[in-house]
C-alpha atoms as a PDB file:
ATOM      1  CA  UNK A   1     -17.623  -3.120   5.565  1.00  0.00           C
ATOM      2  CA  UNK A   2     -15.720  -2.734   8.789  1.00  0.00           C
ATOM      3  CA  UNK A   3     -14.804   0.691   8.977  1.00  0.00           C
ATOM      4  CA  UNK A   4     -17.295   3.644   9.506  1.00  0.00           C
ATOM      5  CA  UNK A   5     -17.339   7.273   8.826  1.00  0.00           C
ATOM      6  CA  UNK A   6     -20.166   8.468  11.283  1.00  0.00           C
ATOM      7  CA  UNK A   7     -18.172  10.253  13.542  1.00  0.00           C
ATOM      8  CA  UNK A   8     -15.732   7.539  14.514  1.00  0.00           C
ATOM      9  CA  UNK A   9     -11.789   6.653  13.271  1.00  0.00           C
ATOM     10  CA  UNK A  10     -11.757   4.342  10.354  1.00  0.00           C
ATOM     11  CA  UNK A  11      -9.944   1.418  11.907  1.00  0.00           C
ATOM     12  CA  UNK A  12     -10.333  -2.301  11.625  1.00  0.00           C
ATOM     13  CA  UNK A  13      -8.733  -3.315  14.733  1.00  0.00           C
ATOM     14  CA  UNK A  14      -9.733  -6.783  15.618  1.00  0.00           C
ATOM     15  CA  UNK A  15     -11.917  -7.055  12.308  1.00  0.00           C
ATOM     16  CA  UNK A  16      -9.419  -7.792   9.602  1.00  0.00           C
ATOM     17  CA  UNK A  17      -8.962 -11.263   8.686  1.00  0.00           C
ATOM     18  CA  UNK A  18      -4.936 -11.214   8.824  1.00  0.00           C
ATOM     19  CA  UNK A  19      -4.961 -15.426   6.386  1.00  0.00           C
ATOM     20  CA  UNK A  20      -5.735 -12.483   3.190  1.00  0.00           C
ATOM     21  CA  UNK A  21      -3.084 -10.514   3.798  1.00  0.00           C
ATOM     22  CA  UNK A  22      -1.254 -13.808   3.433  1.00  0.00           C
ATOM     23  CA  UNK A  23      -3.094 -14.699   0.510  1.00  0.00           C
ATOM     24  CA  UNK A  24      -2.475 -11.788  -1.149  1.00  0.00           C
ATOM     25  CA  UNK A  25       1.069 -11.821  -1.049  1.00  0.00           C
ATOM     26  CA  UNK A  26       0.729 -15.278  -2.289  1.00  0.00           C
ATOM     27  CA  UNK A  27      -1.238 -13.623  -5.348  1.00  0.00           C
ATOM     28  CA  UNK A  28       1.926 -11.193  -5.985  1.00  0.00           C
ATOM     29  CA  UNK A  29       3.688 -13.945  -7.622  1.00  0.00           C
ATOM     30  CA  UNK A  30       2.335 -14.718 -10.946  1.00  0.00           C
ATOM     31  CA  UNK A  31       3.093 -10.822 -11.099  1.00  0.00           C
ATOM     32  CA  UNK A  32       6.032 -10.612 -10.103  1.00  0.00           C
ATOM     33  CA  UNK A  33       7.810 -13.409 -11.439  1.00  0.00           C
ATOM     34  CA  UNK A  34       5.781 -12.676 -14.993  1.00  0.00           C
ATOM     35  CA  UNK A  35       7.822 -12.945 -17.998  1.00  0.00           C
ATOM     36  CA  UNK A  36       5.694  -9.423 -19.133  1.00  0.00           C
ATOM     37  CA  UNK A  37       7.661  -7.827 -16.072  1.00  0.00           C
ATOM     38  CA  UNK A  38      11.088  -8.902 -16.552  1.00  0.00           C
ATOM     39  CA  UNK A  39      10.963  -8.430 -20.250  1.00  0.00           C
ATOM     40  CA  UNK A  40      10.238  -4.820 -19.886  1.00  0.00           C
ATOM     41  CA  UNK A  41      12.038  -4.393 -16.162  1.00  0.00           C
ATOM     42  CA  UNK A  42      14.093  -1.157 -17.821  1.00  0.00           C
ATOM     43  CA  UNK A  43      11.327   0.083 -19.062  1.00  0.00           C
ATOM     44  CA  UNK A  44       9.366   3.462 -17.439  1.00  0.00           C
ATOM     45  CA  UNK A  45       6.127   1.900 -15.682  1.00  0.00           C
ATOM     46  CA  UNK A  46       2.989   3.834 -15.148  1.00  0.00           C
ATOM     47  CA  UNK A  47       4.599   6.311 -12.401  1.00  0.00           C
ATOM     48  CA  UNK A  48       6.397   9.164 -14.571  1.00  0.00           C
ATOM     49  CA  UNK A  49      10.131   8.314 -13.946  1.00  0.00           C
ATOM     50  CA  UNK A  50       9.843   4.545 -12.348  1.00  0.00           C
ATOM     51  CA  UNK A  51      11.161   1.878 -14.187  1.00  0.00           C
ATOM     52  CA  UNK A  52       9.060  -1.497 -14.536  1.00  0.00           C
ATOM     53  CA  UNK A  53      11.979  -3.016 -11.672  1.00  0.00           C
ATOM     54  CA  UNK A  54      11.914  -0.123  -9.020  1.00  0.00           C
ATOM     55  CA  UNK A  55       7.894  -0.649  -9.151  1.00  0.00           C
ATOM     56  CA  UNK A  56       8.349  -4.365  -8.876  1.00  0.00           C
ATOM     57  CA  UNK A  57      10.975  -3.865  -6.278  1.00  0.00           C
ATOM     58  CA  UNK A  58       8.944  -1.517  -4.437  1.00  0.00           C
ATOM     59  CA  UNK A  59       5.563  -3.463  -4.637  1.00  0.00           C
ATOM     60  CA  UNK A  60       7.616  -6.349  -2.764  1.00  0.00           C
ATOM     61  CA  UNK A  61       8.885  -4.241  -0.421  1.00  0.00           C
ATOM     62  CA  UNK A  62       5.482  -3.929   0.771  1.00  0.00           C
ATOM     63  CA  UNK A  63       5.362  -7.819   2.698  1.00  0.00           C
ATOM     64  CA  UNK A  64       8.880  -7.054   3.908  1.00  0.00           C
ATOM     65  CA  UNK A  65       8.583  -4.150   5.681  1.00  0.00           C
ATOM     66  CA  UNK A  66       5.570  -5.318   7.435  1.00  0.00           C
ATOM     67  CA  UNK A  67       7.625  -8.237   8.809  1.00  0.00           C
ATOM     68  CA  UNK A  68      10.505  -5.460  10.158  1.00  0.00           C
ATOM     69  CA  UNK A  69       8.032  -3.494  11.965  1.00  0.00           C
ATOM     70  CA  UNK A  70       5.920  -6.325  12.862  1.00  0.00           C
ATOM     71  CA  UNK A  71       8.831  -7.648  14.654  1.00  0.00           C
ATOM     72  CA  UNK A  72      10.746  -4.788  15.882  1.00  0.00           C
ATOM     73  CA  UNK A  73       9.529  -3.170  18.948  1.00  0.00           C
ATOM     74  CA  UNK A  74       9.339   0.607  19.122  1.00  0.00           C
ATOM     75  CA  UNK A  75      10.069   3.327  21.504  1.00  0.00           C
ATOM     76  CA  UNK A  76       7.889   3.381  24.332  1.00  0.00           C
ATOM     77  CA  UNK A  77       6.546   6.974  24.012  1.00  0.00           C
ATOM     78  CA  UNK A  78       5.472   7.062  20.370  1.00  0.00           C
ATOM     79  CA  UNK A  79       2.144   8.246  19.694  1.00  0.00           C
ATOM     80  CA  UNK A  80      -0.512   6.375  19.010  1.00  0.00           C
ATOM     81  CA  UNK A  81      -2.356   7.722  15.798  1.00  0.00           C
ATOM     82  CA  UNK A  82      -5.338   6.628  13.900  1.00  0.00           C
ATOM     83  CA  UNK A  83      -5.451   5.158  10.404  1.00  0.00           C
ATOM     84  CA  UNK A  84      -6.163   8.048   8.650  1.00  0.00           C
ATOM     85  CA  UNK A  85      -4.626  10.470  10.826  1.00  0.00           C
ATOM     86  CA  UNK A  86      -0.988   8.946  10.516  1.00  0.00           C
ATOM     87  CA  UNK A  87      -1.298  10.086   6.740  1.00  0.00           C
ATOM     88  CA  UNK A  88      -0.815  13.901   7.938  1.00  0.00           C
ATOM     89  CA  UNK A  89       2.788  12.775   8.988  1.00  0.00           C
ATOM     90  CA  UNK A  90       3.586  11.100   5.399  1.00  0.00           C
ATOM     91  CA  UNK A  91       5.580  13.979   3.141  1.00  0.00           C
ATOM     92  CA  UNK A  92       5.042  12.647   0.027  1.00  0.00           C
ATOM     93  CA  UNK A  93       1.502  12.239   0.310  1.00  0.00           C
ATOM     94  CA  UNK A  94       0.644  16.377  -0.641  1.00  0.00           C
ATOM     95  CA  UNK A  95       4.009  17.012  -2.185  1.00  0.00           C
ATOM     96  CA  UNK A  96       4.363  17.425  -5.880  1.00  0.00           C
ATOM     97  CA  UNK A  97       5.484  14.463  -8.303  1.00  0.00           C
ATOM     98  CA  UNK A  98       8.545  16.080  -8.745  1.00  0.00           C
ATOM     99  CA  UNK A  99       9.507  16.868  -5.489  1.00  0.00           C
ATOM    100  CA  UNK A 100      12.470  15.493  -3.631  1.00  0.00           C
ATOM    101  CA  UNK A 101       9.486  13.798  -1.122  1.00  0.00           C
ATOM    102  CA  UNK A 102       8.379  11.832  -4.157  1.00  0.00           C
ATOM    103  CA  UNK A 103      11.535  11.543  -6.159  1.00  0.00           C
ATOM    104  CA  UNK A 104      13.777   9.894  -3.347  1.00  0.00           C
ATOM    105  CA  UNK A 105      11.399   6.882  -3.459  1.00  0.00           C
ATOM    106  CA  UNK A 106      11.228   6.475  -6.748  1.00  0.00           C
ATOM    107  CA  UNK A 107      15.297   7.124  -7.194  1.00  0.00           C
ATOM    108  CA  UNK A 108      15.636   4.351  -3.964  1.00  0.00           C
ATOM    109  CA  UNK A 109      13.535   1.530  -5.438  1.00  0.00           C
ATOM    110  CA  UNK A 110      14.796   2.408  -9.293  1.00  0.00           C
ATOM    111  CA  UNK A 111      18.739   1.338  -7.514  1.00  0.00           C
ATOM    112  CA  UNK A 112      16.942  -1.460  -5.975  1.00  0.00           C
ATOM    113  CA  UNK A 113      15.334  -2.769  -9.087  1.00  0.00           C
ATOM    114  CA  UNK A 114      18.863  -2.473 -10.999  1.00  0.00           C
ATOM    115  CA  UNK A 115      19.256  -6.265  -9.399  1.00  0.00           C
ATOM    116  CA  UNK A 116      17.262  -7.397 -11.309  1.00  0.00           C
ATOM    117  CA  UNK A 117      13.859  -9.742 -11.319  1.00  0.00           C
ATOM    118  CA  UNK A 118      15.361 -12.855  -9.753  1.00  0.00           C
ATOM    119  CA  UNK A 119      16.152 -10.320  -6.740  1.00  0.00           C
ATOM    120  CA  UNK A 120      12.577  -8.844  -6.533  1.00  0.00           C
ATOM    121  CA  UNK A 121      11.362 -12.723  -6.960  1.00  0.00           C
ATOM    122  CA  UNK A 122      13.478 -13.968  -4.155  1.00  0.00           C
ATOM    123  CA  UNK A 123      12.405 -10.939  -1.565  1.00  0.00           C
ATOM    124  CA  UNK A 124       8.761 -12.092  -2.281  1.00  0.00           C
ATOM    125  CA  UNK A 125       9.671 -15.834  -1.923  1.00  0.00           C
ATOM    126  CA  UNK A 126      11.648 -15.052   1.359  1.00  0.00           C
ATOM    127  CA  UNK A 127       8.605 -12.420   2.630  1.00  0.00           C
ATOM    128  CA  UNK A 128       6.272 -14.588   2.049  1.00  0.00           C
ATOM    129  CA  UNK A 129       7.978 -17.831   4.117  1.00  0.00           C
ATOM    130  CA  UNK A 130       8.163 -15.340   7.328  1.00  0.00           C
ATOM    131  CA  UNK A 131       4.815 -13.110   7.204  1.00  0.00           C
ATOM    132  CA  UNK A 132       2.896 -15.653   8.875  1.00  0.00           C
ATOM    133  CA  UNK A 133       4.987 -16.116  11.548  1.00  0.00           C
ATOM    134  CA  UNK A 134       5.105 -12.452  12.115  1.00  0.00           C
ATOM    135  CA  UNK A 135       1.760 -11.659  12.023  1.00  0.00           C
ATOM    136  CA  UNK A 136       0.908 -14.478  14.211  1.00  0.00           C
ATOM    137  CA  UNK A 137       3.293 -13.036  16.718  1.00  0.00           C
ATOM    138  CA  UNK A 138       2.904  -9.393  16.390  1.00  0.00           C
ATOM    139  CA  UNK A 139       1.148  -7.284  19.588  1.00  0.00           C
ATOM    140  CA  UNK A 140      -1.703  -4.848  19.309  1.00  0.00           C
ATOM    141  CA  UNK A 141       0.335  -2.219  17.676  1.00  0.00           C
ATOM    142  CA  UNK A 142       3.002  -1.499  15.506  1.00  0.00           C
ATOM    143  CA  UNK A 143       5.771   0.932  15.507  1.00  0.00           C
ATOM    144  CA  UNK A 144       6.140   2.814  12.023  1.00  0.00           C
ATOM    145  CA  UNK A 145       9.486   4.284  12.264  1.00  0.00           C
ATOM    146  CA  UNK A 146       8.270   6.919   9.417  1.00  0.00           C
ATOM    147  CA  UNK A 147       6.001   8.796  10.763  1.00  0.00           C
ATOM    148  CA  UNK A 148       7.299   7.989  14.767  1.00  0.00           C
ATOM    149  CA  UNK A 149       4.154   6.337  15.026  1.00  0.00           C
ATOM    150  CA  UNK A 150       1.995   3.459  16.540  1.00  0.00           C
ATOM    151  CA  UNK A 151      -0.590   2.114  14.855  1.00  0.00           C
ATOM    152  CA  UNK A 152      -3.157  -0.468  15.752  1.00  0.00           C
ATOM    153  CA  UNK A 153      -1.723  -3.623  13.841  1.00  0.00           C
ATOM    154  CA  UNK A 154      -4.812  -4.366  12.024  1.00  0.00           C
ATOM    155  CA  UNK A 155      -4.632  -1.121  10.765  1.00  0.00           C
ATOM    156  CA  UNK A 156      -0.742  -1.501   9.904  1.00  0.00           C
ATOM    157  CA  UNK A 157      -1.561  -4.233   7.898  1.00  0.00           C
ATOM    158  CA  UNK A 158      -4.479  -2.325   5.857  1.00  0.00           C
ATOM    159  CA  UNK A 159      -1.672   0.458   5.039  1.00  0.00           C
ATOM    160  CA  UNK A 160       0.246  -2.377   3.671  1.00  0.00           C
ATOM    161  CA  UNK A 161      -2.808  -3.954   1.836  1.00  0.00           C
ATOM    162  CA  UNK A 162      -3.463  -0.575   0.110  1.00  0.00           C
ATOM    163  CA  UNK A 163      -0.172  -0.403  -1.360  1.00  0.00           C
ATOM    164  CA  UNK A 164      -0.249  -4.101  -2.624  1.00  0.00           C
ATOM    165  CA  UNK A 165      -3.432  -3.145  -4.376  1.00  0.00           C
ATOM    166  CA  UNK A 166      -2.419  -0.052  -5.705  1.00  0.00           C
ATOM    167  CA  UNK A 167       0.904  -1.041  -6.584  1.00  0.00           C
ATOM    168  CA  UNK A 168       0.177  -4.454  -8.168  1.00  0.00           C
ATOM    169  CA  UNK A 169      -2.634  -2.523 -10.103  1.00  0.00           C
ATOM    170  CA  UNK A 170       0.013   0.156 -11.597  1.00  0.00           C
ATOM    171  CA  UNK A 171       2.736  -2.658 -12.397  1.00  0.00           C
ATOM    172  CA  UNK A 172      -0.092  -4.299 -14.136  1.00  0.00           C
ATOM    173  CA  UNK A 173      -1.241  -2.153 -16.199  1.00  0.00           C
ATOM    174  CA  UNK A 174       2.135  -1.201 -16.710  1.00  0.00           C
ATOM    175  CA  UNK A 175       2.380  -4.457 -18.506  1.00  0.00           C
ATOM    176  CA  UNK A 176      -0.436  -4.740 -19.964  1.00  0.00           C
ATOM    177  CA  UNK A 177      -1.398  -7.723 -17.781  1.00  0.00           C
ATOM    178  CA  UNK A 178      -4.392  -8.535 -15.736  1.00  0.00           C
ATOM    179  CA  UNK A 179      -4.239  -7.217 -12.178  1.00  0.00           C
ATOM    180  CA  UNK A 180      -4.657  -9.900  -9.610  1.00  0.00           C
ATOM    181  CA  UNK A 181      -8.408 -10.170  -8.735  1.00  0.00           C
ATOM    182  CA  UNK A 182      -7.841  -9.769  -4.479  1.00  0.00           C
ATOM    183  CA  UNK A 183     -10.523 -11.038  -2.087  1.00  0.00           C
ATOM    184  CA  UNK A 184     -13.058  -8.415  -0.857  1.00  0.00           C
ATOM    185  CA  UNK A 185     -11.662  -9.355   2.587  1.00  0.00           C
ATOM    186  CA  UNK A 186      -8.582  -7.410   0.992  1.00  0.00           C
ATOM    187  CA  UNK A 187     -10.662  -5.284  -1.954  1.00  0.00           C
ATOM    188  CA  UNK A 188     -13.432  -3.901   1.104  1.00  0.00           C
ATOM    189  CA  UNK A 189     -10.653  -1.878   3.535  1.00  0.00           C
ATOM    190  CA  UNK A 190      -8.365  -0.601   1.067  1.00  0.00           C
ATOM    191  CA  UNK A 191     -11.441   1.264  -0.877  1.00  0.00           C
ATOM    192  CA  UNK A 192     -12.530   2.608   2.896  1.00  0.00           C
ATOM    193  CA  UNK A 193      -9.295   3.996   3.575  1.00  0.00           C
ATOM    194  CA  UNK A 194      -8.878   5.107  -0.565  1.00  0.00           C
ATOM    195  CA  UNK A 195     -12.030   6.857  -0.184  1.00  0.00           C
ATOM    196  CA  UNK A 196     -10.899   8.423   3.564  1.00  0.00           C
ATOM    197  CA  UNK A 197      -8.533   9.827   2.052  1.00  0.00           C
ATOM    198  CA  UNK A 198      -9.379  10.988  -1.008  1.00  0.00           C
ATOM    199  CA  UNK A 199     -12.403  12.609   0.758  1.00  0.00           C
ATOM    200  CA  UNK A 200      -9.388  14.894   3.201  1.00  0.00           C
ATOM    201  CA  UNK A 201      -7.630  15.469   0.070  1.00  0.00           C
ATOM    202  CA  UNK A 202     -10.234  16.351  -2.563  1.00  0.00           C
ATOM    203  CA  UNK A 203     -12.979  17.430  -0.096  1.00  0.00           C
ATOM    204  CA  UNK A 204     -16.121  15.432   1.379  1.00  0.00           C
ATOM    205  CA  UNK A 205     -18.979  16.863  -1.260  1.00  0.00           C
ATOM    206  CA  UNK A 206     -16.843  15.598  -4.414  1.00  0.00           C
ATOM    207  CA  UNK A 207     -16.015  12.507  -3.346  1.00  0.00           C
ATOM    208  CA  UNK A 208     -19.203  11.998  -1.773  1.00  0.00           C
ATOM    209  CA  UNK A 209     -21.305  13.079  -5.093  1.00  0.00           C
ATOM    210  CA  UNK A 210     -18.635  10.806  -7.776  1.00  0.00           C
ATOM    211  CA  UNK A 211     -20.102   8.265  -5.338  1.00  0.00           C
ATOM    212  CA  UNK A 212     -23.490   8.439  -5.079  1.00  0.00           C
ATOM    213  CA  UNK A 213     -24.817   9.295  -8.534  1.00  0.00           C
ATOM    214  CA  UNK A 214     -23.667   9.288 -12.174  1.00  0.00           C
ATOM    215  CA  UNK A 215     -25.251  12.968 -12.807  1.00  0.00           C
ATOM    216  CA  UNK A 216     -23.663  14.265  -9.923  1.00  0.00           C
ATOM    217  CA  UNK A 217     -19.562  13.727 -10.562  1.00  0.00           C
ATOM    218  CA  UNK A 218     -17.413  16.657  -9.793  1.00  0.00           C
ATOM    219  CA  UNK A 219     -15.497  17.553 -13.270  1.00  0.00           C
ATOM    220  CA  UNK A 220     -12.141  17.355 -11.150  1.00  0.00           C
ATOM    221  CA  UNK A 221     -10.566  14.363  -9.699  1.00  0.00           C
ATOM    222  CA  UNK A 222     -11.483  12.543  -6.608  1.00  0.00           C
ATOM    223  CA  UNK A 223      -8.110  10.661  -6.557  1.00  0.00           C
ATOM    224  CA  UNK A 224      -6.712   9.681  -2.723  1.00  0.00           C
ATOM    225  CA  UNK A 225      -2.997  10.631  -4.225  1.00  0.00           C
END
């Protein structure tokens, strides 16, 4: 694994192989376009108050953001920030579920999804036909207009791998479907960052002990979010 946590930033800058991130867009679309999904599209998904189509919608909006900011420069005095670091600028991340933080994403992407599955479908077609191109011409960093942040592209890219994974794992088993088994070129950074984060969030010694031995699991949760 690529990242470390001796003392140095988790980053894979110049160590991710950017063909998976293509590939694993390419694996959205058995999802996606499932007949499971659009059958039950009205329907709440896994996340308390998201239907199956604003989770879809949102899980697609993953590939198409990263070709806005991949090819939109930013302004020239944004801060550079680390992977992990940029997540103490995200307001959702510690707010409650029912929080406006949380619930304007899930209202935004529930409107979305009210298109309909063809919609979702096509914005993963129409992602995936440009992503290439954008990666392949992207610079060393990328602006996320979000947080008013730069971040390392490689490490842009892992942000947007760990929501693919997590996302296409709740719509999933939202459906009751299998989730899409992703390469460990994919599988290996999203766990780092997971388990960065869930170590800031939940503490170092509980995530550390869930970890390392069976007879050792904290009794609370060791969940990144």
């Amino acid at each position: 694994m690529h990242g470390r946590f001796d003392g140095m930033p988790l980053t894979f800058a110049g160590t991710l192989d950017r063909s998976a991130v293509i590939a694993t867009v390419d694996q959205l679309a058995d999802l996606v376009g499932s007949v499971e999904v659009a059958d039950a599209w009205d329907r709440e998904s896994a996340l308390h108050g998201m239907t199956i189509g604003g989770l879809t919608r949102h899980l697609v909006s993953q590939p198409e953001c990263a070709i806005e900011f991949l090819t939109t420069p930013g302004p020239p005095n944004a801060p550079v920030l680390t992977l992990v670091g940029h997540y103490e600028r995200v307001d959702w991340l510690l707010a409650p579920i029912d929080a406006i933080e949380n619930t304007s994403i899930r209202d935004d992407f529930n409107q979305m999804g009210s298109a309909g599955p063809a919609e979702s479908v096509g914005v993963l077609r129409r992602s995936r036909e440009l992503l290439g191109d954008a990666i392949d011409g992207a610079g060393p960093t990328v602006y996320v207009p979000w947080q008013d942040c730069v971040l390392p592209t490689d490490d842009f890219l892992v942000v947007r791998l760990m929501e693919i994974v997590v996302h296409a794992d709740d719509l999933a088993f939202s459906v009751d479907v299998p989730v899409p088994a992703f390469s460990p070129e994919v599988v290996e950074p999203v766990l780092a960052l997971l388990a960065a984060l869930a170590a800031r969030r939940r503490g170092q010694d509980a995530v550390m002990r869930a970890l390392i031995r069976h007879e050792r699991r904290s009794a609370g949760s060791i969940s990144a979010f």
